[in-house]
Protein backbone atom coordinates (compact mmCIF):
# COMPACT_ATOMS: atom_id res chain seq x y z
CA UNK A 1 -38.64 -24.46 -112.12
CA UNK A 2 -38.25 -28.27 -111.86
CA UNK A 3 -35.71 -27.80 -109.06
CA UNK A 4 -37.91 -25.58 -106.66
CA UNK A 5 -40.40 -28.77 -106.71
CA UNK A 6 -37.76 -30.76 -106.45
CA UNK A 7 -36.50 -28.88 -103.21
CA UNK A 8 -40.51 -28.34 -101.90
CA UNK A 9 -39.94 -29.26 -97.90
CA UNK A 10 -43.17 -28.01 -96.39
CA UNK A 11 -46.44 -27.31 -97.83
CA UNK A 12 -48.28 -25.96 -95.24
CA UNK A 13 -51.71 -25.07 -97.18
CA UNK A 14 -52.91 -25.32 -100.46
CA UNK A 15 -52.13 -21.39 -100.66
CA UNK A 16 -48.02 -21.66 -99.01
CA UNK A 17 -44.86 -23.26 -100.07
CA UNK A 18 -42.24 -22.87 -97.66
CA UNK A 19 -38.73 -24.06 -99.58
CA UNK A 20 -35.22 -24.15 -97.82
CA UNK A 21 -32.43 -23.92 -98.69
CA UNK A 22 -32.77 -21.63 -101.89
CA UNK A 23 -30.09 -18.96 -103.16
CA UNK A 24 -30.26 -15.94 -104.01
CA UNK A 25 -29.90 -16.84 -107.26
CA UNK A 26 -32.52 -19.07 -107.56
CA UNK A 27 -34.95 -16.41 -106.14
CA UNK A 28 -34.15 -14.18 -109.05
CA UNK A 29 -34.69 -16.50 -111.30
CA UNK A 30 -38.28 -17.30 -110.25
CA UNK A 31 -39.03 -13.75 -109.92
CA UNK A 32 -38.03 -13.40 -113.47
CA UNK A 33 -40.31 -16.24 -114.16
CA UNK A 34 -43.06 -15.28 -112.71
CA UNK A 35 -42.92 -11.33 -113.91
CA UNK A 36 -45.39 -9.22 -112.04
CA UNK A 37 -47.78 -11.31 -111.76
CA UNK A 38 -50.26 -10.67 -109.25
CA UNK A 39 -50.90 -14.07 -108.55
CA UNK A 40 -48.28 -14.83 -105.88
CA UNK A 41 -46.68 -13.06 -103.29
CA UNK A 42 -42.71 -14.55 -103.24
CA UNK A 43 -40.74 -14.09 -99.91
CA UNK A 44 -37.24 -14.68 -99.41
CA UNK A 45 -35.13 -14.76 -96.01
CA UNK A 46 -31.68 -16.37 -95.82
CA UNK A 47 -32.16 -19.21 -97.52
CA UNK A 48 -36.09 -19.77 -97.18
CA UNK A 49 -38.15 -19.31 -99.75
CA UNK A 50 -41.93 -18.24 -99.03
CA UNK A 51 -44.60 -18.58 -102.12
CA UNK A 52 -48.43 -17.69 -101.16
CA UNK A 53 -51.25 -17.51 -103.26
CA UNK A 54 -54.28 -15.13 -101.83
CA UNK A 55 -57.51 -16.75 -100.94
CA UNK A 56 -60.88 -16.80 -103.24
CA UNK A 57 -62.04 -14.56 -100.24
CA UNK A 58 -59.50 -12.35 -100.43
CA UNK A 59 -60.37 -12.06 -104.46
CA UNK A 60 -63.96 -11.82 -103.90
CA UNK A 61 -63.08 -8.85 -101.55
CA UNK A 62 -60.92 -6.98 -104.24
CA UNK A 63 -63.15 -7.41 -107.07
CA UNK A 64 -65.82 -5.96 -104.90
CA UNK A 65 -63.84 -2.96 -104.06
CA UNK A 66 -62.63 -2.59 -107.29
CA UNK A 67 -65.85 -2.01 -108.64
CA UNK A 68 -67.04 0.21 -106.00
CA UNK A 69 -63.86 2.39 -106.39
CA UNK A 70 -64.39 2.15 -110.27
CA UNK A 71 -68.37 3.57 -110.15
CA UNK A 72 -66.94 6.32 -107.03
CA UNK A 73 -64.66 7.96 -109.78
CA UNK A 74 -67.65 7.99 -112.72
């Protein structure tokens, strides 16, 4: 994990990481890491690696709807 900071080239939000020059290998390895955690979406394109986090709105929004779904199907 130490080397994806180390290798960090852009930050362009406090919700992306853009990171070059990553291999393949790499990019399992984080996914392994991280599981299935819902937390992050991970991208990977020849050698650029994409991490983005969703926004509190975006939360708010699927808590909402989660809870309308959830009282629908009672």
């Amino acid at each position: 994990m130490t080397v994806l900071i180390a290798l960090a080239k852009l930050c362009v939000s406090d919700r992306l990481l853009i990171y070059t020059d990553i291999s393949w290998n790499i990019y399992e390895n984080l996914l392994n890491y991280l599981g299935n955690l819902p937390d992050f979406k991970v991208i990977y394109n020849q050698g650029t690696l994409q991490i983005i986090s969703p926004s509190s709105r975006h939360e708010i929004y699927k808590k909402m709807l989660g809870i309308l779904v959830g009282n629908y199907c009672l």
